[in-house]
PDB file of N, CA and C in Angstrom:
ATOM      1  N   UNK A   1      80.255 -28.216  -7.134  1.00  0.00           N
ATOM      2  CA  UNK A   1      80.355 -27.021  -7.940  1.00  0.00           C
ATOM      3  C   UNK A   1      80.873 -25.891  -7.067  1.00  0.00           C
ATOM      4  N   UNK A   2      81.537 -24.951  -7.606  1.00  0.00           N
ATOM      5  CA  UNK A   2      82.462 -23.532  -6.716  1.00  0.00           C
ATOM      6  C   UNK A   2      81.826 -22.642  -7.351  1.00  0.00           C
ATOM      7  N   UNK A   3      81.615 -21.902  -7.026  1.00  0.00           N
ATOM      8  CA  UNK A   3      80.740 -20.483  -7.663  1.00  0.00           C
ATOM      9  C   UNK A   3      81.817 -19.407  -7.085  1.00  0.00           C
ATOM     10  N   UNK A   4      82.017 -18.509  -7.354  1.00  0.00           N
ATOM     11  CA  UNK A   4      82.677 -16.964  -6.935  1.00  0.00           C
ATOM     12  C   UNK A   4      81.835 -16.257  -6.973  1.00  0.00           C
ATOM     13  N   UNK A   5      81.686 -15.565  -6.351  1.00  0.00           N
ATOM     14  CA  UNK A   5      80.787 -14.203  -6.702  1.00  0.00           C
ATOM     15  C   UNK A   5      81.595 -13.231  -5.303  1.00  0.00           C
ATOM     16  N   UNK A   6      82.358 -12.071  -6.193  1.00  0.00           N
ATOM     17  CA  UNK A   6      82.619 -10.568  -5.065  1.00  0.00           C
ATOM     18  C   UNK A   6      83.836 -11.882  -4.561  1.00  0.00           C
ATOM     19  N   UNK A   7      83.480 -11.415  -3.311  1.00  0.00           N
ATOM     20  CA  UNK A   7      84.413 -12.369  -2.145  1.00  0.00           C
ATOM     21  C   UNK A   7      84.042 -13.195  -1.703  1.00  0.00           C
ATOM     22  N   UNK A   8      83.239 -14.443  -2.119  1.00  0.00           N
ATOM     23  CA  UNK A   8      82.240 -15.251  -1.698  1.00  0.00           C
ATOM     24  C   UNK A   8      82.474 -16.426  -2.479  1.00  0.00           C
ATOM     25  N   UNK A   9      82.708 -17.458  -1.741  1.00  0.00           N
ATOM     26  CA  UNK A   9      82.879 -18.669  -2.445  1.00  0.00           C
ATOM     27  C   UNK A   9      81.932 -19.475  -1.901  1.00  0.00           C
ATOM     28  N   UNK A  10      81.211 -20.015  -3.038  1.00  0.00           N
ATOM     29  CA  UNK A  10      80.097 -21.313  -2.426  1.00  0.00           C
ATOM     30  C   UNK A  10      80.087 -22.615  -3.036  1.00  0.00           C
ATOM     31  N   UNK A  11      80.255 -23.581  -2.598  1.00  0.00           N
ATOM     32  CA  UNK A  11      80.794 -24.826  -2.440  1.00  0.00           C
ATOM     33  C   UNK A  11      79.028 -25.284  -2.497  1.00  0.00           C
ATOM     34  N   UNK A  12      79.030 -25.983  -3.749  1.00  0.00           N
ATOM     35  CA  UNK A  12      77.821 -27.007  -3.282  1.00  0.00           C
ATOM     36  C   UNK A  12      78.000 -28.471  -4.250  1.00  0.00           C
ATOM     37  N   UNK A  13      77.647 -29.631  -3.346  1.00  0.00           N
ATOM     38  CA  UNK A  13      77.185 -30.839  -3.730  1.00  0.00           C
ATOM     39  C   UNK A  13      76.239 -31.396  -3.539  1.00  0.00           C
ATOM     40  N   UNK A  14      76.070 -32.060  -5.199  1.00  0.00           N
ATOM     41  CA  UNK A  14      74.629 -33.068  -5.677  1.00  0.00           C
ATOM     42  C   UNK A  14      74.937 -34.482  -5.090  1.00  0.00           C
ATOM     43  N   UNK A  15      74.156 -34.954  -4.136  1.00  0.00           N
ATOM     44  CA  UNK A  15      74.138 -36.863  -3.947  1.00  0.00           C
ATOM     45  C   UNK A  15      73.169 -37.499  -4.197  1.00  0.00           C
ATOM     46  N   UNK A  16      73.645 -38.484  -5.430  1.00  0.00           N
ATOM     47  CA  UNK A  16      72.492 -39.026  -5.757  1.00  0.00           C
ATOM     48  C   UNK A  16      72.455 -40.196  -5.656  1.00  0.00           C
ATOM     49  N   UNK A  17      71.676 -40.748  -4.542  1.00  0.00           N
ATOM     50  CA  UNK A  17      70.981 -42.151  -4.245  1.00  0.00           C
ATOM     51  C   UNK A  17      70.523 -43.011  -4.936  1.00  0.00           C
ATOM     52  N   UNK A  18      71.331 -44.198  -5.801  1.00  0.00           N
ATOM     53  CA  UNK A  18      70.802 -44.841  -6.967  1.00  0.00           C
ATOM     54  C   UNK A  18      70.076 -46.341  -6.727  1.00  0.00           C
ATOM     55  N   UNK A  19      69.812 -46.363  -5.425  1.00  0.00           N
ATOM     56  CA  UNK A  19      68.718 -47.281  -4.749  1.00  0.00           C
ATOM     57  C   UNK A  19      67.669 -46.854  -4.287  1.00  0.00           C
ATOM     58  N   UNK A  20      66.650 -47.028  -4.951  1.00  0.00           N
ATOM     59  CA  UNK A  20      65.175 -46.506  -4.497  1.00  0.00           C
ATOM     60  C   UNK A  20      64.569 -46.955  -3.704  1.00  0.00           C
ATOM     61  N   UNK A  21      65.381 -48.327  -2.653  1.00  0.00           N
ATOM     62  CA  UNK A  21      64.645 -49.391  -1.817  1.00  0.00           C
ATOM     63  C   UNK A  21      65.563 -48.841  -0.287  1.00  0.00           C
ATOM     64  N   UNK A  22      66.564 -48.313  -0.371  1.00  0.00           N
ATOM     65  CA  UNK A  22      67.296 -48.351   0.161  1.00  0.00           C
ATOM     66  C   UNK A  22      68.479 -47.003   0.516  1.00  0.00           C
ATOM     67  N   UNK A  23      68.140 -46.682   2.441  1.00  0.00           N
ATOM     68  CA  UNK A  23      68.954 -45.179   2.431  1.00  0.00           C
ATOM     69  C   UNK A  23      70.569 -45.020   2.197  1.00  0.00           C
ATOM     70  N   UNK A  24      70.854 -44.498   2.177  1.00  0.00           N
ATOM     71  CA  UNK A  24      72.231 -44.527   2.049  1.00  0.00           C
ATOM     72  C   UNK A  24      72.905 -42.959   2.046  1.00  0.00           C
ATOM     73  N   UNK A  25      73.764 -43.864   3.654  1.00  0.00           N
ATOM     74  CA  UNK A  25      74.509 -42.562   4.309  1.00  0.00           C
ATOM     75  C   UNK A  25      75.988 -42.159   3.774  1.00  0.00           C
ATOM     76  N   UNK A  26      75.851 -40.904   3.943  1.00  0.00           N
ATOM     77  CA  UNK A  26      77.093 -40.330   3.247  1.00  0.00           C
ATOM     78  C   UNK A  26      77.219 -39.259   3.991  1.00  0.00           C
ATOM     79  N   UNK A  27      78.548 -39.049   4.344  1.00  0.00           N
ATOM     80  CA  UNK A  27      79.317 -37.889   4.815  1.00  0.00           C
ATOM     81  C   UNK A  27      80.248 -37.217   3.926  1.00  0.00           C
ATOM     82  N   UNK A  28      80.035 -35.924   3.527  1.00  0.00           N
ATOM     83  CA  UNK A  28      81.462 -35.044   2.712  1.00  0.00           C
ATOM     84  C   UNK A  28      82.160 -34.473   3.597  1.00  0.00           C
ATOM     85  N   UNK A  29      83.816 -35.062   3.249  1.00  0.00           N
ATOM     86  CA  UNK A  29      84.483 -33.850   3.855  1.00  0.00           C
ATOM     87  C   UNK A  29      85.607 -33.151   2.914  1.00  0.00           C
ATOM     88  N   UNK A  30      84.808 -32.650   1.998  1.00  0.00           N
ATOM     89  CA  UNK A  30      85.704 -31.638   1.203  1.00  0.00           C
ATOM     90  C   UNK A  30      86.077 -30.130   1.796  1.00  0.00           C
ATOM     91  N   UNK A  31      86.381 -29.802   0.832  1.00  0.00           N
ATOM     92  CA  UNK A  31      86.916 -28.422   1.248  1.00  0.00           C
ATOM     93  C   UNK A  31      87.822 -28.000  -0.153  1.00  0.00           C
ATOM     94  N   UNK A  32      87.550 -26.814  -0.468  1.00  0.00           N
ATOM     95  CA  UNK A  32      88.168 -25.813  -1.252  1.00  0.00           C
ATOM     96  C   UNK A  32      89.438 -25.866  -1.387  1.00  0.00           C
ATOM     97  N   UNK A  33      90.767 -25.964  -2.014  1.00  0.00           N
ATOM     98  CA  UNK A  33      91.854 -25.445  -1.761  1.00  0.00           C
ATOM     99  C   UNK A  33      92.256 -24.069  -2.890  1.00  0.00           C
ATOM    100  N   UNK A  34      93.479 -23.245  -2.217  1.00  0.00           N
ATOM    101  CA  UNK A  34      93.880 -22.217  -2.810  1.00  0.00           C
ATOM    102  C   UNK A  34      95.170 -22.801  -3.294  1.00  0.00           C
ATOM    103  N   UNK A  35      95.278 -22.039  -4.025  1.00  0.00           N
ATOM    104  CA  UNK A  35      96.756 -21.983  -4.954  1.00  0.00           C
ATOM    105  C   UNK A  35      97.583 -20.870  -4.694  1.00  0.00           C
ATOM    106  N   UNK A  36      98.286 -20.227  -3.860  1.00  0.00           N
ATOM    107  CA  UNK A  36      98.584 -19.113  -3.371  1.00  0.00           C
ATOM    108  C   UNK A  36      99.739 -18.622  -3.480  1.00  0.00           C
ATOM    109  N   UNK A  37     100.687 -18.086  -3.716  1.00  0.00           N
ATOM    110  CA  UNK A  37     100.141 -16.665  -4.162  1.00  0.00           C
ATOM    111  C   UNK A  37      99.963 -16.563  -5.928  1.00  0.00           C
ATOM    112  N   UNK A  38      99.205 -15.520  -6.189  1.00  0.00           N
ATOM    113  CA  UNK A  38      98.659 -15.908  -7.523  1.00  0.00           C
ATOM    114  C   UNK A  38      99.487 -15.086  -8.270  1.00  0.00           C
ATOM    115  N   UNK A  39      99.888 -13.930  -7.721  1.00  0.00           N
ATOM    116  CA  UNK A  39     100.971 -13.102  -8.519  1.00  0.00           C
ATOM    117  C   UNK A  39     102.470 -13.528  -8.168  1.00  0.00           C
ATOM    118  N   UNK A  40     103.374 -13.023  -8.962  1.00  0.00           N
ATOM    119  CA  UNK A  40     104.572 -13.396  -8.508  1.00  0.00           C
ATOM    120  C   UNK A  40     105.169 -12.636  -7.713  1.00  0.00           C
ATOM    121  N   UNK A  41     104.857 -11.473  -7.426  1.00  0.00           N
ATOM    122  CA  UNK A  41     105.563 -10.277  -6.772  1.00  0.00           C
ATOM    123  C   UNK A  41     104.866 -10.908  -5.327  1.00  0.00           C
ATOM    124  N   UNK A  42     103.769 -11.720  -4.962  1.00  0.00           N
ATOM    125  CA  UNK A  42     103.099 -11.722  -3.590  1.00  0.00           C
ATOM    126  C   UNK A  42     103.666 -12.774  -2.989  1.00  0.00           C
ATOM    127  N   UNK A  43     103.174 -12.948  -1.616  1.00  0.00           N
ATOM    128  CA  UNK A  43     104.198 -14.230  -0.760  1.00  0.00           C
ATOM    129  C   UNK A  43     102.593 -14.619  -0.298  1.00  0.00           C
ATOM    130  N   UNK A  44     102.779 -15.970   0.339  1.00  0.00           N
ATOM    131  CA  UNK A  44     101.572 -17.039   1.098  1.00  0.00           C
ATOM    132  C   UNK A  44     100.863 -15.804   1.952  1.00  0.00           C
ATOM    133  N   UNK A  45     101.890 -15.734   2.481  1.00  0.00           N
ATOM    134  CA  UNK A  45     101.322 -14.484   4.282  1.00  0.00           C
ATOM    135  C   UNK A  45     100.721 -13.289   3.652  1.00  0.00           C
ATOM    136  N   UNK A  46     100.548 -12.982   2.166  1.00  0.00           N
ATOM    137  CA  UNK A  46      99.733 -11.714   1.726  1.00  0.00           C
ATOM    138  C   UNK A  46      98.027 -12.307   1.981  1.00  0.00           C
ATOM    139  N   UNK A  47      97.798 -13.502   1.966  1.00  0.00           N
ATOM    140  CA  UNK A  47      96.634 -14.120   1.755  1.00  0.00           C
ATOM    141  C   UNK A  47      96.349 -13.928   3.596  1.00  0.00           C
ATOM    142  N   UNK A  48      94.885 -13.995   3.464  1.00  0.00           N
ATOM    143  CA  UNK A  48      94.094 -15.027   4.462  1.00  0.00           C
ATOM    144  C   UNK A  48      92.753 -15.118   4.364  1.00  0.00           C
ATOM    145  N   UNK A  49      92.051 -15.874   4.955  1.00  0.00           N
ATOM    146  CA  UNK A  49      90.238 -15.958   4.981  1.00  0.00           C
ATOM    147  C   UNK A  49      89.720 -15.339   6.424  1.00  0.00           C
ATOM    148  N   UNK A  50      88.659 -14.461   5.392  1.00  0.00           N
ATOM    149  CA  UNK A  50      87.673 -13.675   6.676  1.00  0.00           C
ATOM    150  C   UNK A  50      86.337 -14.297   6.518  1.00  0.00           C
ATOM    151  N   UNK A  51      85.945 -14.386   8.051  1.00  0.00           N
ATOM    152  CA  UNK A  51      84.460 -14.997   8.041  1.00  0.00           C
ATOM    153  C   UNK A  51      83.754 -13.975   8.432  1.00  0.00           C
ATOM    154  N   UNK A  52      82.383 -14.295   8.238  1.00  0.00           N
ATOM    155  CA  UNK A  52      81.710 -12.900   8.715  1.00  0.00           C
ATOM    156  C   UNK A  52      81.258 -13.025  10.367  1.00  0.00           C
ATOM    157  N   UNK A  53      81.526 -14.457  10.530  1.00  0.00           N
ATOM    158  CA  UNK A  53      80.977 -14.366  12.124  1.00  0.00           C
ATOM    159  C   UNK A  53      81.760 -15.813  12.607  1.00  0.00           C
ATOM    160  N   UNK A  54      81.890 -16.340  14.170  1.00  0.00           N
ATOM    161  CA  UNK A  54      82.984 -17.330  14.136  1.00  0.00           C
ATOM    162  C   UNK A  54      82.044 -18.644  13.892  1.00  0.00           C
ATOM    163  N   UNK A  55      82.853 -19.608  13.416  1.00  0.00           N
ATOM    164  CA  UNK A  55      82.788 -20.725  12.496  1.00  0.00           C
ATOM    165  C   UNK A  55      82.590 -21.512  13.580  1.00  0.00           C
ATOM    166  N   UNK A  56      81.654 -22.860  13.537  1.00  0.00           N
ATOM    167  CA  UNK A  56      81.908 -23.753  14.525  1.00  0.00           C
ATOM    168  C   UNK A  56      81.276 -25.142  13.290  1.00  0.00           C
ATOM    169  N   UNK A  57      82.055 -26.202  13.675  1.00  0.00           N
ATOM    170  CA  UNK A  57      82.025 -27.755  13.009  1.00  0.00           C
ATOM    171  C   UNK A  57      81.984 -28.725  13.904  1.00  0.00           C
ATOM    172  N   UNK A  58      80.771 -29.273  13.844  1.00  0.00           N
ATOM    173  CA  UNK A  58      80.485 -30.500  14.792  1.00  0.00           C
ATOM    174  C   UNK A  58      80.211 -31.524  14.132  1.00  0.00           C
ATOM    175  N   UNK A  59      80.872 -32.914  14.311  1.00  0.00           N
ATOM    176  CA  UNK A  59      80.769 -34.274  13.556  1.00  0.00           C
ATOM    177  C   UNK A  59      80.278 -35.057  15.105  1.00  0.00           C
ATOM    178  N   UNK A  60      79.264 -35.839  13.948  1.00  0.00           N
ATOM    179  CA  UNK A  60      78.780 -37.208  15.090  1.00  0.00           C
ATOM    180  C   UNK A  60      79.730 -37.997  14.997  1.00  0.00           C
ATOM    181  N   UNK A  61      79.616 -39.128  16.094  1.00  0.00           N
ATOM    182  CA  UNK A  61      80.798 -39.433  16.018  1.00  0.00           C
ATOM    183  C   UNK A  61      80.317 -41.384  15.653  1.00  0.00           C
ATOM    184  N   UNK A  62      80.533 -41.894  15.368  1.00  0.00           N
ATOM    185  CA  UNK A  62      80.544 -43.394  14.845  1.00  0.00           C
ATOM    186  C   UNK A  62      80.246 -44.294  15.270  1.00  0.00           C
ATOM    187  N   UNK A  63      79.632 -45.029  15.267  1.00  0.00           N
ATOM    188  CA  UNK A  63      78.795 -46.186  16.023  1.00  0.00           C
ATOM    189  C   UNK A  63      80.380 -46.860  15.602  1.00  0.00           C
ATOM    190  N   UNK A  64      81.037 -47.603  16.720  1.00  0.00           N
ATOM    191  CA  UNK A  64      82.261 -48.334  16.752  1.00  0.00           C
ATOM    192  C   UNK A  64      81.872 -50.201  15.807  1.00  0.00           C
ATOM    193  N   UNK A  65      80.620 -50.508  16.041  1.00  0.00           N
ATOM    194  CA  UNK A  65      80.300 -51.678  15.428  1.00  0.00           C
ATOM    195  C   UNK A  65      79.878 -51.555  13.882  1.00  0.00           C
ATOM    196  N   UNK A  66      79.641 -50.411  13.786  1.00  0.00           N
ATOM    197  CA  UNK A  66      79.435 -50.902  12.195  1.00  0.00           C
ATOM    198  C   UNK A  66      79.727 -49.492  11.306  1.00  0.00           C
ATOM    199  N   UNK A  67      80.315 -48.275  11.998  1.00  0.00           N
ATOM    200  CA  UNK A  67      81.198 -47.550  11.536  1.00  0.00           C
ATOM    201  C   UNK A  67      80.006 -46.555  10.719  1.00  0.00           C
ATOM    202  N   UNK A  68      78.526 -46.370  11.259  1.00  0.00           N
ATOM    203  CA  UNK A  68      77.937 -45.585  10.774  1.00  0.00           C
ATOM    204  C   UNK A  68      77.672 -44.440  11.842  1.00  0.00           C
ATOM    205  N   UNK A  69      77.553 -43.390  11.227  1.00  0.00           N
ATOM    206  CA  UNK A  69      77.212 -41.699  12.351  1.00  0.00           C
ATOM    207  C   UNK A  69      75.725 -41.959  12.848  1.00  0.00           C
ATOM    208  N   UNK A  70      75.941 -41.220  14.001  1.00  0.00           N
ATOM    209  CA  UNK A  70      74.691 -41.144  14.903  1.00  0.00           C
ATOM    210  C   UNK A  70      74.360 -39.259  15.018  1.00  0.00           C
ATOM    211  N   UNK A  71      73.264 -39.323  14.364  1.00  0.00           N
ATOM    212  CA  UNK A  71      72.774 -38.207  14.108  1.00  0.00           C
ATOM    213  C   UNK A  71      71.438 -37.635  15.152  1.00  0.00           C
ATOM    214  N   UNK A  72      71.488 -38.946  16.205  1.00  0.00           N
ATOM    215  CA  UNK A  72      70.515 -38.144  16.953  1.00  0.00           C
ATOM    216  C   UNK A  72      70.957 -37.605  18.348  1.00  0.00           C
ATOM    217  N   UNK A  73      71.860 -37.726  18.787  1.00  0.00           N
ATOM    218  CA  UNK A  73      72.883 -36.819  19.458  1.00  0.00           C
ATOM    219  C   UNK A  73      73.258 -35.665  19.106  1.00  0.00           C
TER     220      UNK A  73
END
């Protein structure tokens, strides 16, 4: 689901686990896209994204034998 609110976009997803015996791992890697520019008079380079503080993204990285993340690193 995308919500707007002001200048604020929030991105959230539901996962639902349809084995009750059994965990099951999942990684999202979505992301938002824009459609840009929205007027016709504007160009791409009128746009950009402000964060309020700097961004950092860290992925575990894959057990090579059976291609699942290691989350205790």
């Amino acid at each position: 689901t995308y919500t707007v609110t002001g200048k604020t976009i929030r991105t959230q997803y539901k996962i639902y686990n349809k084995e009750s015996e059994k965990s099951m791992p999942y990684f999202i890697g979505g992301h938002p896209g824009f459609n840009c520019p929205l007027l016709d008079d504007e160009v791409y380079e009128d746009y950009y994204l402000e964060f309020e503080k700097p961004e950092t993204c860290t992925v575990p990285k894959p057990f090579p034998e059976t291609g699942m993340l290691d989350f205790k690193d």
